[in-house]
Protein backbone atom coordinates (compact mmCIF):
# COMPACT_ATOMS: atom_id res chain seq x y z
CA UNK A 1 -58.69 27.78 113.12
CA UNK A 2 -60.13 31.15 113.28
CA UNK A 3 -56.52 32.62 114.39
CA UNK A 4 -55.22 31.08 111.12
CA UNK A 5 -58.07 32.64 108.91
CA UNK A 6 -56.96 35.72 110.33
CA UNK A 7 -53.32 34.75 109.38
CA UNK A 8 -53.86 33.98 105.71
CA UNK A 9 -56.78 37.11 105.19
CA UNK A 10 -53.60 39.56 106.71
CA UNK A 11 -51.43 38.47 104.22
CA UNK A 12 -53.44 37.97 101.17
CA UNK A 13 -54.62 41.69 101.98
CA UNK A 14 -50.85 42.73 102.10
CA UNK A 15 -50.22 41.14 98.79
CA UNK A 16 -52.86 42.62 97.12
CA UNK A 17 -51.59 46.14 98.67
CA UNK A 18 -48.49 45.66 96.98
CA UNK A 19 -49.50 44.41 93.92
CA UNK A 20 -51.88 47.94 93.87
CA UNK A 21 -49.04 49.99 94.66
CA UNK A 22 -46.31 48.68 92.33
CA UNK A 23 -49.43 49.39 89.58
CA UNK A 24 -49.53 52.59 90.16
CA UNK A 25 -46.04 53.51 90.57
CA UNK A 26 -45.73 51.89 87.12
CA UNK A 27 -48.59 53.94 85.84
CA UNK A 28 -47.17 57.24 87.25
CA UNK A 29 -43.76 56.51 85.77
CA UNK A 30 -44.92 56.14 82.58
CA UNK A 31 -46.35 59.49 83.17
CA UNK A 32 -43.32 61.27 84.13
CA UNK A 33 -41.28 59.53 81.11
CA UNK A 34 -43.41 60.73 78.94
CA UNK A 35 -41.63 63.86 77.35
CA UNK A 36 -43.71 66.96 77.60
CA UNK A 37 -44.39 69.99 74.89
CA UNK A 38 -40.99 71.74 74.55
CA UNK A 39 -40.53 74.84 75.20
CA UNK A 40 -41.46 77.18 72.11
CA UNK A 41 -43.64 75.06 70.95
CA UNK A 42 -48.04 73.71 71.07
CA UNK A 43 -49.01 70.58 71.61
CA UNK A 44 -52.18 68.66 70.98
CA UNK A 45 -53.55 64.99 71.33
CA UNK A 46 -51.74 64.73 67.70
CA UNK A 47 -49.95 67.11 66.59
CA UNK A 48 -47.12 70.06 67.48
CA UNK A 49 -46.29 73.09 66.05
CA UNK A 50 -42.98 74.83 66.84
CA UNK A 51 -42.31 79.01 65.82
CA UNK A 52 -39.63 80.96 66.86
CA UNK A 53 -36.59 78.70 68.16
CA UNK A 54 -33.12 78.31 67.86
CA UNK A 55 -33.20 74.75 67.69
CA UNK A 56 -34.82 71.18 67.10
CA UNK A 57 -36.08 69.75 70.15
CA UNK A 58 -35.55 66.50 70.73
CA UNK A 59 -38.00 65.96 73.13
CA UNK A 60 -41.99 65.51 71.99
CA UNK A 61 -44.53 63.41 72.83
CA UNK A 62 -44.09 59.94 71.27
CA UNK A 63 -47.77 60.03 69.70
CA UNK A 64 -47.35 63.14 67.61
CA UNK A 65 -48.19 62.19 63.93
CA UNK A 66 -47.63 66.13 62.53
CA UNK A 67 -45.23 68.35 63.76
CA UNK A 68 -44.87 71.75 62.10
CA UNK A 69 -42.21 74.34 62.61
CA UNK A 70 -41.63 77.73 60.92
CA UNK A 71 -40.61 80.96 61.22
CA UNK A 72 -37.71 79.66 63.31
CA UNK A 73 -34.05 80.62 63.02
CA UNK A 74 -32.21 77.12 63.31
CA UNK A 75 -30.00 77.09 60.45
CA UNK A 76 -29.15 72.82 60.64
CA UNK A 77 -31.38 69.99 61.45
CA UNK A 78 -28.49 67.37 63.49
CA UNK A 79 -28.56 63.68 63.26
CA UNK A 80 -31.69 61.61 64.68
CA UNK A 81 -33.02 64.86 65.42
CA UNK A 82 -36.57 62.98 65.22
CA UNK A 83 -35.81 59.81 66.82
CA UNK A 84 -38.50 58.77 69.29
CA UNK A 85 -41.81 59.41 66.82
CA UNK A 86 -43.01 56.01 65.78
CA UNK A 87 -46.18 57.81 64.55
CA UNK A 88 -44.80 60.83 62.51
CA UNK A 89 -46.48 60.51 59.34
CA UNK A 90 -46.72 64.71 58.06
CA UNK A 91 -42.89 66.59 58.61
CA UNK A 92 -43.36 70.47 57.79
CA UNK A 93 -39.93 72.31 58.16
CA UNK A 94 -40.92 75.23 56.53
CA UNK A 95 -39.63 79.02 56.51
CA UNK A 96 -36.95 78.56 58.51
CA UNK A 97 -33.56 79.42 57.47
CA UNK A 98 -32.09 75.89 57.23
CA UNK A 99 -28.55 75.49 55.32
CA UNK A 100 -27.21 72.32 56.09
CA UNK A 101 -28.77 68.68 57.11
CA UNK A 102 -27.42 65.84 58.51
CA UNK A 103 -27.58 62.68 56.54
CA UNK A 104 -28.80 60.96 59.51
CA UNK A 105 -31.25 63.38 60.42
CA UNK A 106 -34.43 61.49 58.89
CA UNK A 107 -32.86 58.64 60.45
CA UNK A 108 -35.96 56.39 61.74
CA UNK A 109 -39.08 57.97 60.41
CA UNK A 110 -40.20 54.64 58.73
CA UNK A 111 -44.13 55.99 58.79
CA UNK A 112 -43.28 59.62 57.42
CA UNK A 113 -45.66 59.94 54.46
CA UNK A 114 -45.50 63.96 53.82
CA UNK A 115 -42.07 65.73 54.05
CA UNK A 116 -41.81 69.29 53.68
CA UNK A 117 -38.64 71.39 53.22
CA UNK A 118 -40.04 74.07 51.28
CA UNK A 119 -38.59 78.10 52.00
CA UNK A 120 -35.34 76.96 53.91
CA UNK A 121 -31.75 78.42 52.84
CA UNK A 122 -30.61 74.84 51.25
CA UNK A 123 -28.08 74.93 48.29
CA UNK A 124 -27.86 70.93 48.34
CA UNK A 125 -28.94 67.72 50.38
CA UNK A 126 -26.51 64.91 51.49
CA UNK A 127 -26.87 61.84 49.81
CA UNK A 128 -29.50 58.92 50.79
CA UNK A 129 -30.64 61.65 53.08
CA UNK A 130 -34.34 60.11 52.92
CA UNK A 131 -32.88 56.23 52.92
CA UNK A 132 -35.10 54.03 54.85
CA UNK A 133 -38.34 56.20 54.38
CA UNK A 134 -39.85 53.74 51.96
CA UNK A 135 -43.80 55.13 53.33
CA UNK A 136 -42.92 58.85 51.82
CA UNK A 137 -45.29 59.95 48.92
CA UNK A 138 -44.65 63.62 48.82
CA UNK A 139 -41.16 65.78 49.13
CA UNK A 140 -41.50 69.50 48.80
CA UNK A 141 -38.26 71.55 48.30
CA UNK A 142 -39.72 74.66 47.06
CA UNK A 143 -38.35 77.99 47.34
CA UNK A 144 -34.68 76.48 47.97
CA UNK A 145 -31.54 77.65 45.84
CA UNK A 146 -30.89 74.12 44.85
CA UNK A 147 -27.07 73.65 42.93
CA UNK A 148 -27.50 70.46 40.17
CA UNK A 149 -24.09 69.80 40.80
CA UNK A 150 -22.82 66.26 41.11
CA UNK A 151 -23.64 66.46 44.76
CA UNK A 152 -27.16 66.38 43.81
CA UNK A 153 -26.72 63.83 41.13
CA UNK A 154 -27.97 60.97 43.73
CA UNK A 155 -31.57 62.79 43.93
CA UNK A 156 -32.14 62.89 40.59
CA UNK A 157 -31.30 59.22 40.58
CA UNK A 158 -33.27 58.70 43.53
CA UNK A 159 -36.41 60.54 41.70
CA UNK A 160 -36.31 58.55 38.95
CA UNK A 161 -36.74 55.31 41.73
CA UNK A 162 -38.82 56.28 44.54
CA UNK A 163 -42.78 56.61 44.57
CA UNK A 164 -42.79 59.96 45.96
CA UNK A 165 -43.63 62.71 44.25
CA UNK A 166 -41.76 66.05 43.74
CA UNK A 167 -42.72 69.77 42.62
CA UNK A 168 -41.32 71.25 39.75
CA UNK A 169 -38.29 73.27 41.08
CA UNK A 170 -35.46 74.96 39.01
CA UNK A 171 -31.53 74.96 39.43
CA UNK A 172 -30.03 77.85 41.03
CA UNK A 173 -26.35 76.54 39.68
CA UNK A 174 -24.28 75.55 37.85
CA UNK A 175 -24.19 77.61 34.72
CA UNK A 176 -24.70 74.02 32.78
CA UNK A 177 -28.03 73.68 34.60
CA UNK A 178 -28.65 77.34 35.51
CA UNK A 179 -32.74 77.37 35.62
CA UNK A 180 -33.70 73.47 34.41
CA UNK A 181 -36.36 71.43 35.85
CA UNK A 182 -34.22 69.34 38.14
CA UNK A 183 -37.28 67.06 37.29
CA UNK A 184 -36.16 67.04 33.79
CA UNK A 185 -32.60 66.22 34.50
CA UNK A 186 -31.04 62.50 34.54
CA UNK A 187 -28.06 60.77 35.33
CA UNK A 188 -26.19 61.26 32.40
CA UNK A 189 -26.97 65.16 32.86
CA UNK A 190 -24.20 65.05 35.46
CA UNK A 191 -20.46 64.77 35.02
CA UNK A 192 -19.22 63.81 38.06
CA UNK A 193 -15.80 62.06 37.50
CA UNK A 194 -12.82 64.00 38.08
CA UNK A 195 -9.57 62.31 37.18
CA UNK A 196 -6.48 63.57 39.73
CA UNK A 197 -2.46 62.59 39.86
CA UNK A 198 -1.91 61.04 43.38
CA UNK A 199 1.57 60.35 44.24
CA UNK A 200 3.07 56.84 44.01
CA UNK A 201 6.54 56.21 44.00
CA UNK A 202 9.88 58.31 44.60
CA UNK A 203 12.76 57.52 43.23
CA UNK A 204 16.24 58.44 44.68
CA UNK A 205 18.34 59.72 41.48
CA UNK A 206 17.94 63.08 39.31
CA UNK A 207 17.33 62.75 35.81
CA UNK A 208 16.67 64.88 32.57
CA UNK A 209 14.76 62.86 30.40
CA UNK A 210 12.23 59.44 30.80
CA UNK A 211 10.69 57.61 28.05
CA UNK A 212 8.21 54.54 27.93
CA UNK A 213 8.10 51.38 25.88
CA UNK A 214 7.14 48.04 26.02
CA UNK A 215 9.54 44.58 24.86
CA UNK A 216 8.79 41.33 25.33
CA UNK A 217 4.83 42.01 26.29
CA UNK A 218 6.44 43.66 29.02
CA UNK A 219 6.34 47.37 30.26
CA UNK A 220 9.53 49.34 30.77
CA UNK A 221 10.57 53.00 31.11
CA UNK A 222 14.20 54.21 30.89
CA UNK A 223 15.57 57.50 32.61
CA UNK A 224 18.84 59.29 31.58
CA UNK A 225 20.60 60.36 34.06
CA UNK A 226 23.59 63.02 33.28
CA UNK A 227 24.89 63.48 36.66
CA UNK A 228 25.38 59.69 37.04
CA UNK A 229 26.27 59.18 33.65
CA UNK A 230 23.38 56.66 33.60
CA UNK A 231 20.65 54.44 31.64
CA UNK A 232 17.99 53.02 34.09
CA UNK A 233 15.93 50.80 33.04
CA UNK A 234 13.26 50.15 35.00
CA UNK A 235 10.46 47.10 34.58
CA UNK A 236 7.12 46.57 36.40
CA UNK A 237 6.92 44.56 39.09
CA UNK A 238 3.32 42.41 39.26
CA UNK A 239 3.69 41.04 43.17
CA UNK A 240 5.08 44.28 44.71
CA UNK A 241 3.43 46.36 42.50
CA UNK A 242 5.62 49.24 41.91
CA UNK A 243 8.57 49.88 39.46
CA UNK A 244 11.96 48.09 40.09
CA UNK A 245 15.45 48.32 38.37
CA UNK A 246 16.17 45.91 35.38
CA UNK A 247 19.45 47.02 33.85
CA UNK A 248 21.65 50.15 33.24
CA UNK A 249 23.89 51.36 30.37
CA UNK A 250 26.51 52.90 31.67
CA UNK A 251 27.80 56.37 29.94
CA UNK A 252 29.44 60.22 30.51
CA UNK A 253 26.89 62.73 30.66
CA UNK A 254 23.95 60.91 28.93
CA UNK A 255 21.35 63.28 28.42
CA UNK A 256 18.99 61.01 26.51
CA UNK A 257 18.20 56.98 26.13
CA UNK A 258 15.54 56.29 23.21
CA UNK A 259 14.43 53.47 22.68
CA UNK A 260 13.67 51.44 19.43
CA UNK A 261 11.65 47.74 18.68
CA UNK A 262 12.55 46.76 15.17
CA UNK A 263 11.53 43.10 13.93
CA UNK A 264 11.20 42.26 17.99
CA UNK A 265 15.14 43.72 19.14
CA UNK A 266 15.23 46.36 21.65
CA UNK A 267 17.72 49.04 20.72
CA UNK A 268 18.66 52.23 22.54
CA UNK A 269 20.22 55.42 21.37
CA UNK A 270 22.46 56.62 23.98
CA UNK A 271 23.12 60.33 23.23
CA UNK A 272 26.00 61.97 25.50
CA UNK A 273 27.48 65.22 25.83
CA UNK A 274 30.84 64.05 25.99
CA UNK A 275 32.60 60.71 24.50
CA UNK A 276 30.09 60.55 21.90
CA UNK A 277 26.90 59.05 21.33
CA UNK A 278 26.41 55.07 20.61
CA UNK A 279 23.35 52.40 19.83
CA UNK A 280 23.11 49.99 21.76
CA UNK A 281 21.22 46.20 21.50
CA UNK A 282 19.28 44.47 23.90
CA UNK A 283 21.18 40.65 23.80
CA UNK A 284 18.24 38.67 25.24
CA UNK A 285 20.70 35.39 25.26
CA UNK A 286 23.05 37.48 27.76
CA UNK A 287 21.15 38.86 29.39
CA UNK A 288 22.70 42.86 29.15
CA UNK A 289 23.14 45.75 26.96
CA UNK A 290 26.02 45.45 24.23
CA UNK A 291 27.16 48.35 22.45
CA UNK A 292 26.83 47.90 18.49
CA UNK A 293 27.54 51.30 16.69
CA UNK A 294 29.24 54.89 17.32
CA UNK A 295 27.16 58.05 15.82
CA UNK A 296 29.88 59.87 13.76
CA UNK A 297 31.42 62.30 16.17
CA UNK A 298 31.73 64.87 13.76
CA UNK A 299 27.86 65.74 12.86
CA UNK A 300 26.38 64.98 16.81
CA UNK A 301 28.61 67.02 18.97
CA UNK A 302 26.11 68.33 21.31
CA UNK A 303 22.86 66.35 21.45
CA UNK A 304 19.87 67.57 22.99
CA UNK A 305 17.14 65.30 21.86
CA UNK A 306 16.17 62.05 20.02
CA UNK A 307 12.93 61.53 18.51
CA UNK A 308 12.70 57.94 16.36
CA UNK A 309 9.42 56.56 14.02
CA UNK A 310 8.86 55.42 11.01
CA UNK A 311 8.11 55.92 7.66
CA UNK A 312 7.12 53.88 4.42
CA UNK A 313 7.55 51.12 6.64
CA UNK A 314 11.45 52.16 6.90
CA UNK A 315 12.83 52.87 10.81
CA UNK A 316 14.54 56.38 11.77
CA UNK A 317 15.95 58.49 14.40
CA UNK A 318 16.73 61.87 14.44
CA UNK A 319 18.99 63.91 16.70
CA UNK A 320 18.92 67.52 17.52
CA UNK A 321 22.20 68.75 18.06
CA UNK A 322 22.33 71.85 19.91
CA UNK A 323 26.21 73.34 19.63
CA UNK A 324 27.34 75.50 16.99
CA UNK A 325 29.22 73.38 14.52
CA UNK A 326 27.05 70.37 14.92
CA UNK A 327 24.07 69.34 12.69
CA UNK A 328 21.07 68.11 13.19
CA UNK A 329 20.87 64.67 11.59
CA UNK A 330 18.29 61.60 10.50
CA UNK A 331 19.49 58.08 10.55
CA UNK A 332 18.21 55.33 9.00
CA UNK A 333 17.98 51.77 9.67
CA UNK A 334 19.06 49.40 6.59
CA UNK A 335 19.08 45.89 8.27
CA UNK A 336 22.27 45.60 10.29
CA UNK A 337 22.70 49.25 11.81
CA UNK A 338 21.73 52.97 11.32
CA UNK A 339 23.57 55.20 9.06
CA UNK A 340 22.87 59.13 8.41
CA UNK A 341 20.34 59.49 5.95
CA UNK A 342 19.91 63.13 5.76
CA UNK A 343 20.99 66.88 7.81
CA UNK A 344 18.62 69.04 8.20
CA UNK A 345 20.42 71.82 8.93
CA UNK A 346 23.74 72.98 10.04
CA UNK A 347 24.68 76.06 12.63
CA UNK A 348 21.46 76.55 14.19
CA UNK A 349 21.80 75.03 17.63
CA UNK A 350 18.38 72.61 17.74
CA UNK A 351 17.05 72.09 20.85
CA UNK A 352 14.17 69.64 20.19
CA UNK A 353 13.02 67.57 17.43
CA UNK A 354 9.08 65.80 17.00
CA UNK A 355 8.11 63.93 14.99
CA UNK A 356 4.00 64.54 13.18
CA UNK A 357 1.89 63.22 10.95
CA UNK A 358 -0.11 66.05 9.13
CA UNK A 359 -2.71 65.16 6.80
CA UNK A 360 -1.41 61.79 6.59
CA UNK A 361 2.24 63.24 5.77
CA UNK A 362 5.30 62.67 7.73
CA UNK A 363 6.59 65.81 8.95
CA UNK A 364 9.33 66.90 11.35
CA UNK A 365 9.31 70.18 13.96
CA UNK A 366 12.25 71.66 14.56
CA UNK A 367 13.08 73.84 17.52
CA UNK A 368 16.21 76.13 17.89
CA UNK A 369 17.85 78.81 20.23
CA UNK A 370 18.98 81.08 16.68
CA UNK A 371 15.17 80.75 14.96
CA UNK A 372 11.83 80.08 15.19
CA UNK A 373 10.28 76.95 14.62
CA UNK A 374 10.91 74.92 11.33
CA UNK A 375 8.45 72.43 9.69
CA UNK A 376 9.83 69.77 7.58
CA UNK A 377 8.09 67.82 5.38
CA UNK A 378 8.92 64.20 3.92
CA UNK A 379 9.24 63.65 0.12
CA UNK A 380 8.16 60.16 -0.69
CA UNK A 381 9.72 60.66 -4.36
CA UNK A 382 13.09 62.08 -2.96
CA UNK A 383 12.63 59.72 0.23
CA UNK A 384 13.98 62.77 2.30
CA UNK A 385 12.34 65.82 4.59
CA UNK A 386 12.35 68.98 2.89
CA UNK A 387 11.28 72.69 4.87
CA UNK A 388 7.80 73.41 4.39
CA UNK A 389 7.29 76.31 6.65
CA UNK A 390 7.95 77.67 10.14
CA UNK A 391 6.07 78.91 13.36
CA UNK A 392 5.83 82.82 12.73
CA UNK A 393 6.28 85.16 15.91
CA UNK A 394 7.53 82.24 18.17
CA UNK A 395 10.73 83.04 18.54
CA UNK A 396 12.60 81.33 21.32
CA UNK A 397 11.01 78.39 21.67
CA UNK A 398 12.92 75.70 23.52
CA UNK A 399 10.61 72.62 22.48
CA UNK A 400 7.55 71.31 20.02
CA UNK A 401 5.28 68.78 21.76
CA UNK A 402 1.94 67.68 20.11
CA UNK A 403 -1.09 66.24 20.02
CA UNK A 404 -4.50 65.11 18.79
CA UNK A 405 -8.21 66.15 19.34
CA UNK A 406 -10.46 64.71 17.16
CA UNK A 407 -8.43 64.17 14.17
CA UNK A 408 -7.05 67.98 14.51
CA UNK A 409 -3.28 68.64 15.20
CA UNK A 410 -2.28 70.70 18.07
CA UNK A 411 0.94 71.77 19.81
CA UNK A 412 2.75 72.85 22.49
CA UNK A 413 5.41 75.32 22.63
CA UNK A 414 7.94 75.58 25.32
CA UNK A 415 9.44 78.81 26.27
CA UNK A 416 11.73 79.64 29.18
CA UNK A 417 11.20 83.33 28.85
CA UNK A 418 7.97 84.54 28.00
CA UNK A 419 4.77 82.36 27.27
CA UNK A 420 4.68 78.73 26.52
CA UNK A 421 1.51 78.10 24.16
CA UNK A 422 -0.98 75.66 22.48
CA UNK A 423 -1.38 75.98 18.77
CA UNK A 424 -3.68 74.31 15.88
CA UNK A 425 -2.99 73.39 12.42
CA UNK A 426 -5.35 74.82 10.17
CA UNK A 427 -4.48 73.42 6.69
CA UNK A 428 -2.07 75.51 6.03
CA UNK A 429 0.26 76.74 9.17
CA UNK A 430 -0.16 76.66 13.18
CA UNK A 431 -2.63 79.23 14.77
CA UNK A 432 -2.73 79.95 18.20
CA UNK A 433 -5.09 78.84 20.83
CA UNK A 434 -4.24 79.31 23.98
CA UNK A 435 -1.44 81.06 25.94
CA UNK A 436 0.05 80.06 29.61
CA UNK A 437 2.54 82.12 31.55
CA UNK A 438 5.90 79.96 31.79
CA UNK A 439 8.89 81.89 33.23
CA UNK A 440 11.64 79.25 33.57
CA UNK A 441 10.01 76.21 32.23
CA UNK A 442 11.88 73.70 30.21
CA UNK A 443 8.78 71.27 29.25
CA UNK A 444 5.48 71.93 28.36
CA UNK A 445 4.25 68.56 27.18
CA UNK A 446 1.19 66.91 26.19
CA UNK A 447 -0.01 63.70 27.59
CA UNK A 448 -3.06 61.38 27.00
CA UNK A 449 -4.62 58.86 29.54
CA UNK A 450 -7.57 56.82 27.64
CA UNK A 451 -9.75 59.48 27.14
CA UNK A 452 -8.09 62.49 29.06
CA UNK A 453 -5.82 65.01 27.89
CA UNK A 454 -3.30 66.77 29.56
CA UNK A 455 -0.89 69.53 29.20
CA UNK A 456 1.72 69.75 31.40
CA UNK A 457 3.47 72.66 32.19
CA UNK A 458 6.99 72.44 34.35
CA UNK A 459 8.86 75.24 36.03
CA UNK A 460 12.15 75.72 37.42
CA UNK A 461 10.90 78.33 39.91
CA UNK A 462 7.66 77.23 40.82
CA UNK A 463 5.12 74.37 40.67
CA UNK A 464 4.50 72.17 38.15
CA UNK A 465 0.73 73.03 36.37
CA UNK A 466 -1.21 70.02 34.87
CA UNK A 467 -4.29 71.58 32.53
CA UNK A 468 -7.03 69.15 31.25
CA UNK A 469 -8.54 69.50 27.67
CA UNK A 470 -12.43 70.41 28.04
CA UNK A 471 -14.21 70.01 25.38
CA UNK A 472 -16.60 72.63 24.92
CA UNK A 473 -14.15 75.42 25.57
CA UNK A 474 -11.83 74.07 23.07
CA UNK A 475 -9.38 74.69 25.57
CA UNK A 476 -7.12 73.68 28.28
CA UNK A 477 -8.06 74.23 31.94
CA UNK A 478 -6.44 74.31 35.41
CA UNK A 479 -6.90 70.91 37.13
CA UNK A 480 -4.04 70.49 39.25
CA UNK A 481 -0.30 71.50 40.85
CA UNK A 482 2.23 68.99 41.37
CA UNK A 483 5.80 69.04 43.12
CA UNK A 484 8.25 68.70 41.50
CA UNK A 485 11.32 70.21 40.85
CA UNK A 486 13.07 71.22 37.82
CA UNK A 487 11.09 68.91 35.76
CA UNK A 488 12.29 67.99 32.15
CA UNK A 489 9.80 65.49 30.64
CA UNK A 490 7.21 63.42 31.40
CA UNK A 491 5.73 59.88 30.16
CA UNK A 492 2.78 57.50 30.50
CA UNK A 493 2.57 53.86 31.62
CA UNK A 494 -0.57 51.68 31.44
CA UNK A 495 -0.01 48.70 33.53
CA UNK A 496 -2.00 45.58 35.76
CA UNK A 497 -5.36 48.33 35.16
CA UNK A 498 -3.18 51.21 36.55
CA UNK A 499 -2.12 54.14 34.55
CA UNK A 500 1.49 55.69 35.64
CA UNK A 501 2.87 59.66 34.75
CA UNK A 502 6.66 59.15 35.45
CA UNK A 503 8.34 62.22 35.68
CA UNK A 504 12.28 63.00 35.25
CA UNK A 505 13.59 65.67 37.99
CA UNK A 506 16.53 67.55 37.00
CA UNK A 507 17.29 68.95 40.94
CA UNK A 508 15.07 66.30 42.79
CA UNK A 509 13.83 62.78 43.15
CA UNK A 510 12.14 61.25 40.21
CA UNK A 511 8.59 61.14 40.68
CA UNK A 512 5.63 58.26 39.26
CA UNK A 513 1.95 59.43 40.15
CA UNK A 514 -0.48 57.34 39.83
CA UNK A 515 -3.75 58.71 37.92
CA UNK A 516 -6.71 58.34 39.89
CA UNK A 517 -10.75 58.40 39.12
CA UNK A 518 -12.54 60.38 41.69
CA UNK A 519 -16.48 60.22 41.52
CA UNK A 520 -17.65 63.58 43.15
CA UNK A 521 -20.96 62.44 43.70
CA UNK A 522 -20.03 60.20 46.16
């Protein structure tokens, strides 16, 4: 009995030893994981303060509940570069020389009630930098040089949200908010989308001219393509989503393919160099293109453009003719075809014709290689386009584009040699506005995307410029280059919630961007 007392009292005295020293091993483990002070920095029961390093630490006591640093030369504060404080309720980063912050870098401070960032270097903050700290009731940014751009739009909106309170600090930039109360600014203080071309689809055949149009509640754009002695018709395709061939008129040397709706027919004026220029008509029974009329040889011998519209409710086309003995010449539609209704003017090689409505007046622009441009003007008693005026000290001009701000008429001159230029109509005659450099550019043509405007300017020697209308300058401004060579006109497309710029490429493939909103405060 007594030797099996001893038995059991050995062992129960053994298990107890264990038990004591597994305790304390635990207890002294806990001690060594618990980080220390770092280096550079005091430490109390609660609270650290941290002067003259190069860094954050990422090792403090878990139980800190303010931590302090300043006067240190750390320029960025890195992602979860406070993880590990459970208790942190006061953050003071304060006269440092901080630039740049992660936008995880707050990551985890759920109990952070006071954050200061007064006296740093910062310019801006990334957004939802202080997502997740729903406890915070104070932010200080003082004595920061703070840009209101759209990169800061997303604290402004997060001011107007949260329960924390700010100081009143000013905008060091932009010039639109140069010195406001970034208190006092809102959402719609900020314009933040930027609209870009973003290329979409190549397509493998050159071409001098493209125009748009929609038959049959359908969208269609038709290129002409000289070389190939071409028509092609292209048509929107909803499954694949991209353009596809639907038919081709075949020609010599077509240099342009304009196309006309009238009483729900599609017809197309083919203009060639050679052979002659014909109309045709869409034949929706057949399926194809059939040709139905010959221009008269003898007044179109060298087209160069088409421009059709209407008038009175009657349907026209004019072509520019561009050779010596030809004639520029309106035709008019009278039920079963066109016939000429009126030349303009013989021996002065037109390049480009457009088509304007000033003050509620038809009037045609007329651009020429022999003299600068010529206004026209329609009679409604002699039902015919008499000259009204021309485009003084513009000599040279190779085409007339235009287009409308606000009810005011502007356009946009084309010059190979020299400066291409914007002009406005002041009641009277066109005034300039704006001048672009333009060695070797054959098009410099307006184009309008809901509620942008564009002016696009091509070269044959260089990049193609796109300029964006602003507003407030009254002006066109640089907003993007594009690639393409030898471009000779451009057109829109608005299909399935996409808007299309199609571009014809004289020496290249013919491009389609797609026009893209970007919102920079994302």
């Amino acid at each position: 009995m007594g030797y099996s007392g001893g038995t059991v009292s050995c062992r129960a005295w053994t298990v107890c030893l264990c038990v004591c020293v597994a305790a304390l091993a635990l207890t002294e483990g806990r001690r060594l994981r618990q980080p220390r002070c770092p280096v550079g920095c005091t430490c109390t029961k609660d609270n650290a303060l941290c002067e003259d390093i190069t860094s954050v630490p990422h090792t403090f006591p878990n139980d800190v509940v303010s931590l302090l640093f300043t006067a240190n030369s750390f320029d960025f504060i890195d992602e979860d570069a406070f993880q590990g404080l459970p208790h942190l309720e006061y953050l003071f980063i304060e006269n440092n020389k901080i630039e740049a912050i992660s936008p995880n870098a707050f990551r985890g401070l759920k109990t952070l009630i006071h954050l200061s960032l007064a006296y740093n270097n910062l310019e801006t903050l990334p957004k939802d930098v202080f997502k997740g700290m729903d406890a915070l009731s104070k932010v200080d940014l003082r004595g920061n040089n703070l840009v209101c751009d759209c990169k800061l739009k997303w604290l402004v909106e997060w001011m107007l949200h949260t329960n924390a309170t700010m100081d009143q600090i000013s905008c060091s930039g932009p010039s639109s908010h140069q010195d406001q109360k970034i208190n006092d600014l809102v959402a719609a203080s900020f314009d933040c989308i930027k609209a870009e071309f973003a290329a979409y689809q190549a397509l493998k055949f050159e071409s001098i001219s493209v125009e748009a149009f929609s038959f049959g509640g359908e969208q269609f754009v038709v290129f002409a393509q000289p070389f190939a002695g071409t028509c092609s018709f292209l048509e929107w395709d909803h499954v694949e989503m991209n353009f596809r061939i639907y038919d081709t008129i075949e020609g010599t040397s077509i240099v342009v393919c304009k196309p006309m709706v009238i009483d729900g027919a599609l017809f197309v004026v083919v203009a060639q160099l050679f052979g002659g220029s014909h109309i045709y008509k869409r034949d929706t029974s057949a399926n194809r293109f059939i040709k139905i009329q010959d221009i008269d040889i003898l007044k179109i011998r060298k087209p160069n453009d088409v421009e059709a519209f209407r008038v009175d409710g009657e349907f026209f086309f004019v072509i520019a003719d561009s050779s010596k003995a030809g004639s520029t010449t309106v035709y008019k539609w009278n039920g079963n075809g066109f016939y000429s209704h009126q030349s303009l003017h013989p021996w002065y090689r037109d390049t480009d014709v457009e088509y304007v409505e000033i003050s509620n007046k038809a009037h045609l622009i007329l651009s020429s290689s022999s003299q600068r441009p010529v206004v026209y003007q329609w009679n409604r008693g002699h039902k015919r386009f008499d000259r009204r005026t021309d485009i003084p000290e513009m000599e040279d001009v190779f085409s007339v584009k235009h287009f409308r701000i606000k009810g005011e008429v502007f356009i946009c001159l084309t010059r190979f040699i020299g400066d291409s230029k914007v002009m406005r109509w002041d009641g009277a005659m066109f005034k300039e506005v704006q001048t672009f450099p333009s060695r070797g550019s054959m098009v410099f043509q307006p184009v309008a995307i809901g509620n942008w405007q564009y002016a696009i300017l091509g070269s044959d020697y260089s990049l193609t410029q796109v300029y964006q209308w602003d507003s407030v300058r009254g002006q066109f401004v640089h907003s993007q280059e594009l690639n393409i060579q030898a471009p000779r006109a451009f057109a829109t497309v608005a299909v399935d919630n996409r808007h299309f710029l199609l571009s014809s490429s004289f020496k290249g493939k013919t491009q389609i961007y797609q026009h893209l909103m970007i919102d920079l405060s994302d």
